[in-house]
C-alpha atoms as a PDB file:
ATOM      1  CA  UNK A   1     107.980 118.438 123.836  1.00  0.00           C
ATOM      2  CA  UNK A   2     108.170 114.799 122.519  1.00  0.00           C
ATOM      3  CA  UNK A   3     106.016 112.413 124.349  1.00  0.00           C
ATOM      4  CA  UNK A   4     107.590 108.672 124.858  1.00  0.00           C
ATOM      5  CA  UNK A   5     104.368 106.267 124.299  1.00  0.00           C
ATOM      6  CA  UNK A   6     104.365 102.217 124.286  1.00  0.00           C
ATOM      7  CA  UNK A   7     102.503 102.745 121.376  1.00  0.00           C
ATOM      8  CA  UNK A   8     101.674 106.037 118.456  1.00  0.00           C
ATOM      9  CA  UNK A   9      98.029 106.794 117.250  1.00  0.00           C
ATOM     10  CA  UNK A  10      97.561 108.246 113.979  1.00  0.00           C
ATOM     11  CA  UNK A  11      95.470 109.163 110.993  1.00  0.00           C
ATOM     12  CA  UNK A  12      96.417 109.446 107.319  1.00  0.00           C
ATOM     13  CA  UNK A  13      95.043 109.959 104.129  1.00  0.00           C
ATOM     14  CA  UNK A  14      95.158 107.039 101.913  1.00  0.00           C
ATOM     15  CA  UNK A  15      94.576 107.380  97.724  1.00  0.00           C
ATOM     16  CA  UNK A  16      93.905 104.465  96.143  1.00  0.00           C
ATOM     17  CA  UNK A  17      94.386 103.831  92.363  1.00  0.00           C
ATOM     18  CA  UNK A  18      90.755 101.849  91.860  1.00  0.00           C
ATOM     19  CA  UNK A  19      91.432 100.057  88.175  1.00  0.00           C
ATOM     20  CA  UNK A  20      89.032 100.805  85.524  1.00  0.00           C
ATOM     21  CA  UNK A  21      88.921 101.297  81.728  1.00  0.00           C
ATOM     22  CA  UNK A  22      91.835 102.827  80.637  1.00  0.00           C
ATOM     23  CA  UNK A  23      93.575 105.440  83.601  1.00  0.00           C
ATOM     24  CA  UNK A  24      93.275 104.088  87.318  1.00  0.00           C
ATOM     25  CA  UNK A  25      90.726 106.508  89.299  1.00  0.00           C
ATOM     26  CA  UNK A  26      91.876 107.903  92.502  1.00  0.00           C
ATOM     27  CA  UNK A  27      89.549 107.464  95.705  1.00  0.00           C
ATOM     28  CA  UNK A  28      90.649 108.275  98.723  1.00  0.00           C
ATOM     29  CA  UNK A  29      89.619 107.832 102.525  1.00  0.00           C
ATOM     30  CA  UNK A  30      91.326 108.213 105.954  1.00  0.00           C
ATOM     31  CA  UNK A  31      92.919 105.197 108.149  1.00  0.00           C
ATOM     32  CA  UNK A  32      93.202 105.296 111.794  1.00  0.00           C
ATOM     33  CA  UNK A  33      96.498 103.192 113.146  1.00  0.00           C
ATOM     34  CA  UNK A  34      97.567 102.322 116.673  1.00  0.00           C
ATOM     35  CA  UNK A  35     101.717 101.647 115.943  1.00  0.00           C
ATOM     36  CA  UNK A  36     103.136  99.201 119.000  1.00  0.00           C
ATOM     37  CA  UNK A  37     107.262 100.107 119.596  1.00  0.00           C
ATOM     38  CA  UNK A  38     107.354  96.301 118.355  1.00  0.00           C
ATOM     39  CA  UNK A  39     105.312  96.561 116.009  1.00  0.00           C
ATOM     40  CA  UNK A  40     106.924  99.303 114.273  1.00  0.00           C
ATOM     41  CA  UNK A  41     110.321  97.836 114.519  1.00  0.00           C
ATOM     42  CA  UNK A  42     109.175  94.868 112.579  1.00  0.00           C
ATOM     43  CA  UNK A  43     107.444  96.230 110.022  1.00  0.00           C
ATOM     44  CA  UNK A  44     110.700  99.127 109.753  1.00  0.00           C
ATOM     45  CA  UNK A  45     112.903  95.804 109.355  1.00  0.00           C
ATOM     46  CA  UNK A  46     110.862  93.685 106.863  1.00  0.00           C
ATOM     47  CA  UNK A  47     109.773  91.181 108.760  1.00  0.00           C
ATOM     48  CA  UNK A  48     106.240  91.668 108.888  1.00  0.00           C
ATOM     49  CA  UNK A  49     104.712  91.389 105.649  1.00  0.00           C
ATOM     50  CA  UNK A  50     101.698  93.961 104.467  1.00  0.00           C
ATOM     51  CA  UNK A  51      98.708  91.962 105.757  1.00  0.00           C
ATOM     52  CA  UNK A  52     100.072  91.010 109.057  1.00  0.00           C
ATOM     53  CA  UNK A  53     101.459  94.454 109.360  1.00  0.00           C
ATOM     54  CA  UNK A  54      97.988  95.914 108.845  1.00  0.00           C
ATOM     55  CA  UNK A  55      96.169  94.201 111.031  1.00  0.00           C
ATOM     56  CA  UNK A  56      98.407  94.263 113.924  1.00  0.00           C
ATOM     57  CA  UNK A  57      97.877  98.545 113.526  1.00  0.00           C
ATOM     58  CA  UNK A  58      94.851  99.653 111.144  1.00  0.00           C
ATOM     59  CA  UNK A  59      92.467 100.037 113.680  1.00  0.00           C
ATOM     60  CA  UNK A  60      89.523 102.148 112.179  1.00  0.00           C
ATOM     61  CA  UNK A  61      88.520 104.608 109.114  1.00  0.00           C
ATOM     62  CA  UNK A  62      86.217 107.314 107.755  1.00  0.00           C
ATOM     63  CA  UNK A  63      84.942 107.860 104.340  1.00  0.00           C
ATOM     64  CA  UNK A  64      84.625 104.252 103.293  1.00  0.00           C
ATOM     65  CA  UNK A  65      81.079 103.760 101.411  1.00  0.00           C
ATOM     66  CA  UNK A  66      79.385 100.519 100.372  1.00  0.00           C
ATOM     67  CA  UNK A  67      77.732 100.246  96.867  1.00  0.00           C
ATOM     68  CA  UNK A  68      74.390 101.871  98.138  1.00  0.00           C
ATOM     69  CA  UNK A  69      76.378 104.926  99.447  1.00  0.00           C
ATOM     70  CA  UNK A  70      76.144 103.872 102.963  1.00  0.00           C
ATOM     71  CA  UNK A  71      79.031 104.694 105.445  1.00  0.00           C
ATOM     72  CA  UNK A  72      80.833 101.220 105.925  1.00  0.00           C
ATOM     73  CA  UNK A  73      81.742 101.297 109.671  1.00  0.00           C
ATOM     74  CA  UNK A  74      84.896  99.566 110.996  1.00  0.00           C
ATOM     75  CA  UNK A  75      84.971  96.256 112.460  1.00  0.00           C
ATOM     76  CA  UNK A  76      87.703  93.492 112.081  1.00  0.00           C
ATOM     77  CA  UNK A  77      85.734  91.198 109.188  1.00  0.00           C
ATOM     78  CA  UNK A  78      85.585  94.241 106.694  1.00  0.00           C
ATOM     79  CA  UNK A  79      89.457  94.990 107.185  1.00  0.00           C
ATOM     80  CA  UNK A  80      90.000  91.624 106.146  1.00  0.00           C
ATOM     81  CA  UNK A  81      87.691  91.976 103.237  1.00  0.00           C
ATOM     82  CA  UNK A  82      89.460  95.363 102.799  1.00  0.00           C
ATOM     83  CA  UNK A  83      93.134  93.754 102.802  1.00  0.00           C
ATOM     84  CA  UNK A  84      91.977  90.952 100.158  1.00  0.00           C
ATOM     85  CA  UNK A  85      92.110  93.532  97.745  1.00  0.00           C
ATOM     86  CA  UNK A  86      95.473  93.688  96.479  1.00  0.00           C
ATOM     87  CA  UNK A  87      95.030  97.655  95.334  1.00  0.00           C
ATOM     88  CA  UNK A  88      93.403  98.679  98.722  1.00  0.00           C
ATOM     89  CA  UNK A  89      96.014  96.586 100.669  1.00  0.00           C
ATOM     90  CA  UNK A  90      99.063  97.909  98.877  1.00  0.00           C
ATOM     91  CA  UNK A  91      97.523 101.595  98.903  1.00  0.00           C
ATOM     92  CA  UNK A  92      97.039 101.253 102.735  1.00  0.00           C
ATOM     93  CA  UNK A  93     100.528  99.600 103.762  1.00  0.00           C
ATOM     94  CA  UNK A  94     102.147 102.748 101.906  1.00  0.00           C
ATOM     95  CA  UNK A  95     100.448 105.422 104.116  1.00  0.00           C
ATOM     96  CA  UNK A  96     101.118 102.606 106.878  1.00  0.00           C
ATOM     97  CA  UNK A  97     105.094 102.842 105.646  1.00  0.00           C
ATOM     98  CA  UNK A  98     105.430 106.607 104.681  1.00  0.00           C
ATOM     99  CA  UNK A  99     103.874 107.980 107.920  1.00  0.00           C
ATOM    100  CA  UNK A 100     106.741 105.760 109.651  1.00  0.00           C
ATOM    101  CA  UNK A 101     109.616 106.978 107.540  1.00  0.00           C
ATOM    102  CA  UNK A 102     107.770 110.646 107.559  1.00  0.00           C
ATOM    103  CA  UNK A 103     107.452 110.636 104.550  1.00  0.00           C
ATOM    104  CA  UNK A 104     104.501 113.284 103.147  1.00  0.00           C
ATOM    105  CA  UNK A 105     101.888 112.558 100.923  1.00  0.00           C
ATOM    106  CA  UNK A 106     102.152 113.918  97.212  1.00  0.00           C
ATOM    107  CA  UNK A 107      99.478 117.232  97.123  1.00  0.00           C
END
C-alpha cells in the first residue's frame, strides 16, 4: 500500500571518490534525508542548487570517522564543513538526486 506523507525519510549509501595520487579511492558511508513535498519539487525542477538542497534534507549519517578513527556524530556545523568539500558535496547531492529519480546505485 503506498503511504501519502508531507514529507519521505530515507537512507542511502553514498561512495565518494576521495582524490589521491594517481586513481580516486572510494569511501563510502550512509546519509539519512527527511525529503519535504516542496522540497523535492524544487530540487526535481532545478531550482535549488546542491548546498541549499542538502541542507534543507540531509539530516544525519553513520560511518563518518574523524582522523583519530572516532565516529563523527551529526550535528548541523559538521554538515556544513561536510558540504564545503566539493567531492563530498557532489557525492552526496547524487544519492540525494538518484534516490528521487529511483535511480539504483552501481553494485
Amino acid at each position: 500500500m503506498f503511504v501519502i506523507k508531507d514529507a519521505y525519510s530515507f537512507s542511502a549509501t553514498v561512495e565518494v571518490a576521495v582524490p589521491g595520487v594517481g586513481a580516486p579511492t572510494l569511501q563510502s558511508f550512509s546519509a539519512s534525508f527527511t525529503v519535504s513535498l516542496d522540497a523535492m519539487e524544487e530540487i526535481l525542477a532545478g531550482r535549488l542548487g546542491d548546498q541549499e538542497a542538502l541542507r534543507r534534507t540531509w539530516d544525519g549519517w553513520a560511518g563518518i570517522a574523524g582522523e583519530d578513527g572516532q565516529d563523527v556524530p551529526f550535528s548541523e556545523p559538521m554538515r556544513e564543513r561536510l558540504i564545503a568539500i566539493p567531492f563530498v558535496r557532489l557525492a552526496v547531492a547524487k544519492t540525494l538526486l538518484d534516490a528521487l529519480i529511483g535511480r539504483r546505485a552501481k553494485n
